[in-house]
Protein backbone atom coordinates (compact mmCIF):
# COMPACT_ATOMS: atom_id res chain seq x y z
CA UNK A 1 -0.47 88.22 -128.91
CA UNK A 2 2.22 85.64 -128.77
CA UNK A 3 3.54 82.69 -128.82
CA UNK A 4 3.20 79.11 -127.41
CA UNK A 5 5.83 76.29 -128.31
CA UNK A 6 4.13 72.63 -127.91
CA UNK A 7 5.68 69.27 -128.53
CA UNK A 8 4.70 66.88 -131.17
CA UNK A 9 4.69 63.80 -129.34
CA UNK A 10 4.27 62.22 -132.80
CA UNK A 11 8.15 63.52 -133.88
CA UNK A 12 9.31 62.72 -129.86
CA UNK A 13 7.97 59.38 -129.39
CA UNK A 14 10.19 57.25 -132.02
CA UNK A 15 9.31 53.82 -130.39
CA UNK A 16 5.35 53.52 -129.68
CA UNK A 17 5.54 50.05 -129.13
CA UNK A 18 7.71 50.64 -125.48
CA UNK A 19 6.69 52.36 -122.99
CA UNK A 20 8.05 56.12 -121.94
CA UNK A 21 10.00 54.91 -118.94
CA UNK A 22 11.79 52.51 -121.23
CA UNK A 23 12.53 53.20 -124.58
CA UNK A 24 9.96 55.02 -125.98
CA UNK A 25 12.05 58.26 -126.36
CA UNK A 26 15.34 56.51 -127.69
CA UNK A 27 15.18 57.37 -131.35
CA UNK A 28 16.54 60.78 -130.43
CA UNK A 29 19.64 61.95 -128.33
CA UNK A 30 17.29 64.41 -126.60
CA UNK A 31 14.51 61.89 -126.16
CA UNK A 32 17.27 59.78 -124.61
CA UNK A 33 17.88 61.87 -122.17
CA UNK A 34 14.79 63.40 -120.87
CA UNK A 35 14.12 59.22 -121.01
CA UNK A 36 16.52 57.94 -119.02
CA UNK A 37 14.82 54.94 -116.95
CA UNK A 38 16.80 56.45 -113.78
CA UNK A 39 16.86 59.53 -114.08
CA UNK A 40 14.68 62.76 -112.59
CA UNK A 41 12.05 63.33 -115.62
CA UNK A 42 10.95 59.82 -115.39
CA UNK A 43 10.66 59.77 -111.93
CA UNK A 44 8.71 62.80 -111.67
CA UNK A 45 6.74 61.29 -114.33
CA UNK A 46 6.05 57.61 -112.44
CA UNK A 47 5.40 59.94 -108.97
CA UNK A 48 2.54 61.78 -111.86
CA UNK A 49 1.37 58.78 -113.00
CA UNK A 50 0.61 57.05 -109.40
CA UNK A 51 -1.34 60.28 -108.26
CA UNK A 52 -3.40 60.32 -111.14
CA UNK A 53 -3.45 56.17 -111.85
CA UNK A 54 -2.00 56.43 -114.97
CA UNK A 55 0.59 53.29 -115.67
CA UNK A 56 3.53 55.22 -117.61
CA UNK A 57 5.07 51.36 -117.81
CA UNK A 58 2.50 50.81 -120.41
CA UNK A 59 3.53 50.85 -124.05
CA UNK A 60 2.62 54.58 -125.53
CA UNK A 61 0.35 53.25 -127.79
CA UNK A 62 -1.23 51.65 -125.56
CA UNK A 63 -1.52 54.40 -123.21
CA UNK A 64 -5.34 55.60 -122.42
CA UNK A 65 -6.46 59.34 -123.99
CA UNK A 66 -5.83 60.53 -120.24
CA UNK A 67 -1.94 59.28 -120.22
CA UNK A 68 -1.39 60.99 -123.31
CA UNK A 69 -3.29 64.08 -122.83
CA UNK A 70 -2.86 64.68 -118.64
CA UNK A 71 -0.83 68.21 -118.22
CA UNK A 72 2.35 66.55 -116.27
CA UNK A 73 2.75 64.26 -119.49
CA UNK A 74 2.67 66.70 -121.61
CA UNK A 75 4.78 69.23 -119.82
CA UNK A 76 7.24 66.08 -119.89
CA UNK A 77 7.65 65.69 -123.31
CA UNK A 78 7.63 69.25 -124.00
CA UNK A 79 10.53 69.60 -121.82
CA UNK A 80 12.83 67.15 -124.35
C-alpha cells in the first residue's frame, strides 16, 4: 500500500490558450517558476519535446493527447 501524488494539470495550467514555454503556467507563483521561458524545466522540456516531436510552443489546448499525456510532460508539471 501507499501513496502516489499526481498533478492536476487542470488546477496548474491557468492559461490554456498559451503555450507551456510561455505563459501557460503564469496564473500561479509556482507555475511561474517551474515556467520560466529561460529557465532549466522548460528547457528540459523543449530537449523532451524534440526527441519525441512533440511542439511544447503550441498552445496547451491545442496540444495533441501525446503532449499532454507523454511521461516527461507529466513529470514536468508534477514537479511545480
Amino acid at each position: 500500500m501507499g501513496y502516489v501524488t499526481v498533478c492536476d494539470p487542470d488546477k496548474l495550467v491557468t492559461r490554456p490558450g498559451l503555450p507551456l514555454t510561455a505563459g501557460a503556467l503564469d496564473g500561479t507563483k509556482t507555475g511561474k517558476f517551474y515556467g520560466e521561458p529561460y529557465g532549466q524545466f522548460v528547457a528540459a522540456l523543449v530537449a523532451a519535446g524534440l526527441s519525441e516531436n512533440i511542439n511544447f510552443d503550441a498552445p496547451w489546448k491545442e496540444l495533441g493527447s501525446k503532449g499532454k499525456t507523454d511521461r516527461r510532460c507529466a513529470d514536468f508539471l508534477e514537479s511545480a
